[in-house]
C-alpha atoms as a PDB file:
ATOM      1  CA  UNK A   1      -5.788  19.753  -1.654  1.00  0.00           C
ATOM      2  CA  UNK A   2      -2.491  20.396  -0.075  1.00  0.00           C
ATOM      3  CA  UNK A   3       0.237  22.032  -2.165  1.00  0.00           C
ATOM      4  CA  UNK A   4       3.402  21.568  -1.024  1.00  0.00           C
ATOM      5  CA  UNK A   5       6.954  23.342  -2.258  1.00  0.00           C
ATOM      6  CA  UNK A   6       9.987  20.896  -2.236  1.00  0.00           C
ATOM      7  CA  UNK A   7      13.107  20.738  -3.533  1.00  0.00           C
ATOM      8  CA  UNK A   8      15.428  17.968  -4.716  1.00  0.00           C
ATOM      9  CA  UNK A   9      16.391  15.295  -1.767  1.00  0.00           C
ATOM     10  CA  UNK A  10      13.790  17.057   0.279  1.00  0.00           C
ATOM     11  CA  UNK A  11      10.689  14.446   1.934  1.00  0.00           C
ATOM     12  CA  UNK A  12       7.195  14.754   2.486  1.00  0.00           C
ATOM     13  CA  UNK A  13       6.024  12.376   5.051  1.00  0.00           C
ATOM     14  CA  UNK A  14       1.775  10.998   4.498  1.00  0.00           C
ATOM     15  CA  UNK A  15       0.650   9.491   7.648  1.00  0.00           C
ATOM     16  CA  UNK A  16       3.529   7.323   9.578  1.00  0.00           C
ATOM     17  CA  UNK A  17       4.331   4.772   6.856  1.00  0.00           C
ATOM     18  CA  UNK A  18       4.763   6.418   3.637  1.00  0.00           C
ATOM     19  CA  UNK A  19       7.389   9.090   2.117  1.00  0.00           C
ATOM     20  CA  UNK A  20       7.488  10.878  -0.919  1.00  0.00           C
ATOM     21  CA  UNK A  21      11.055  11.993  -1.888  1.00  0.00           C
ATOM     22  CA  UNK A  22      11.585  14.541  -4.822  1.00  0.00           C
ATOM     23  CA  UNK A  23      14.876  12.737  -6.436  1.00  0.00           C
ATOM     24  CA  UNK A  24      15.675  15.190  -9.234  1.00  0.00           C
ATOM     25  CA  UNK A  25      13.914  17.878 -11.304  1.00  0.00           C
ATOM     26  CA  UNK A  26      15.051  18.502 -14.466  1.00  0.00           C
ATOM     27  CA  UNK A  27      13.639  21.229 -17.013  1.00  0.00           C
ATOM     28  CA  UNK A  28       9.493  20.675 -16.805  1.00  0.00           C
ATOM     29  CA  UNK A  29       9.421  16.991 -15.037  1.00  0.00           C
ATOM     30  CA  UNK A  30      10.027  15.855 -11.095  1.00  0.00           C
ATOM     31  CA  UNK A  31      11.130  12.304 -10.381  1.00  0.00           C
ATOM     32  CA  UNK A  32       9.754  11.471  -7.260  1.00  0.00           C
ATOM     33  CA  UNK A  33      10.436   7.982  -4.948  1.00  0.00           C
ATOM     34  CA  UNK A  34       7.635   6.751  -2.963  1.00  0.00           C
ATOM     35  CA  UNK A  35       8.664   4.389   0.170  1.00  0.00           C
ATOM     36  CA  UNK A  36       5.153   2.474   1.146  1.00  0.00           C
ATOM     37  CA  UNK A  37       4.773  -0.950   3.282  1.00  0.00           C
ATOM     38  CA  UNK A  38       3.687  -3.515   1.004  1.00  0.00           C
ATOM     39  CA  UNK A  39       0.011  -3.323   1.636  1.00  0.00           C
ATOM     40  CA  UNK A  40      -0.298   0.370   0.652  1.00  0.00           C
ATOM     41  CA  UNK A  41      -0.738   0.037  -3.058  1.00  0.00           C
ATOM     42  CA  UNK A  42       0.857   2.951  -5.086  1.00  0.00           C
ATOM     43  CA  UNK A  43      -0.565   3.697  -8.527  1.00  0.00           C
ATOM     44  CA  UNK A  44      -0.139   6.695 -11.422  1.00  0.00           C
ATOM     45  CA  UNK A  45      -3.204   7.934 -11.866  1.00  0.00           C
ATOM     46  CA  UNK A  46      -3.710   6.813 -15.152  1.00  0.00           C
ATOM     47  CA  UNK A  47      -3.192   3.473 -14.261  1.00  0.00           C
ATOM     48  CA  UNK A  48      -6.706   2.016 -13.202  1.00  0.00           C
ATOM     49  CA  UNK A  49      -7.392  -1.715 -12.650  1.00  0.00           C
ATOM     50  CA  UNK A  50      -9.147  -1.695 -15.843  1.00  0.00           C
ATOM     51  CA  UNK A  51      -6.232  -0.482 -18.193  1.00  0.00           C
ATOM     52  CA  UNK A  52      -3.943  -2.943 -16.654  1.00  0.00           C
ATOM     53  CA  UNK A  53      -4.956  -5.339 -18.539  1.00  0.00           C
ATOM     54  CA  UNK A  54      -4.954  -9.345 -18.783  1.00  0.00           C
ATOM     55  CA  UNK A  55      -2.538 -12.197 -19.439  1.00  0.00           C
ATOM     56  CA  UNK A  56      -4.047 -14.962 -20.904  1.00  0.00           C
ATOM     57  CA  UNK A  57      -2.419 -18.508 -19.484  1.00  0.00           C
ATOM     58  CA  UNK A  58      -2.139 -21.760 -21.093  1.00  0.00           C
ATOM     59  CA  UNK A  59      -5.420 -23.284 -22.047  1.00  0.00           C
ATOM     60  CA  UNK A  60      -6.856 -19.989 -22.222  1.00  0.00           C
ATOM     61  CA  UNK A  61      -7.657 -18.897 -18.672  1.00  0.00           C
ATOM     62  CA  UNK A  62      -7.121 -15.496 -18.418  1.00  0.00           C
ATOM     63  CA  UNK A  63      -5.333 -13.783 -14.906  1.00  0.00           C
ATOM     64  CA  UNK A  64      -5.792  -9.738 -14.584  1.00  0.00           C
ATOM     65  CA  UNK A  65      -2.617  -8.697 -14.097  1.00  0.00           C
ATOM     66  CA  UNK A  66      -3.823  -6.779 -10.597  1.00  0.00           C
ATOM     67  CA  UNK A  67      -4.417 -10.058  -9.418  1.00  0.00           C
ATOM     68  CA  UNK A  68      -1.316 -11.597 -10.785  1.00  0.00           C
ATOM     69  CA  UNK A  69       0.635  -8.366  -9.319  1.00  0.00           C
ATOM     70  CA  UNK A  70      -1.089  -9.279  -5.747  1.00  0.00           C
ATOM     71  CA  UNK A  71      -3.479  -5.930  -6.212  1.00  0.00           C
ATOM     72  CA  UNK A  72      -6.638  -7.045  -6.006  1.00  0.00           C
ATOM     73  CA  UNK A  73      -8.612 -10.368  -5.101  1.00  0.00           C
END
């Protein structure tokens, strides 16, 4: 793993189409801005396909919301 020190407004650049931007730290938490093309799909960690649950449409078919979101096929 690669640990990197920032500070506010400063960028980290992954690969040639995505930045991470540290927009403020305050006290114990960093707010951070990812820039990513469309097709690069950004996710907290804790969010898996499985947790994001469903949406159930009239007449009871049920969408995932990945798929809904354009995730996932």
């Amino acid at each position: 793993m690669l640990v990197l020190s920032r500070k506010q407004n400063e960028r980290i650049r992954v690969g040639e189409s995505v930045v991470v931007t540290v927009v403020r730290v305050s006290g114990d938490k960093v707010r951070i801005g990812i820039e990513a093309p469309p097709n690069v799909r950004v996710l907290r960690d804790e969010l898996d396909d499985e947790s994001l649950g469903t949406v159930t449409l009239e007449g009871g078919m049920e969408l995932p919301i990945p798929r809904l979101l354009g995730f996932a096929g």
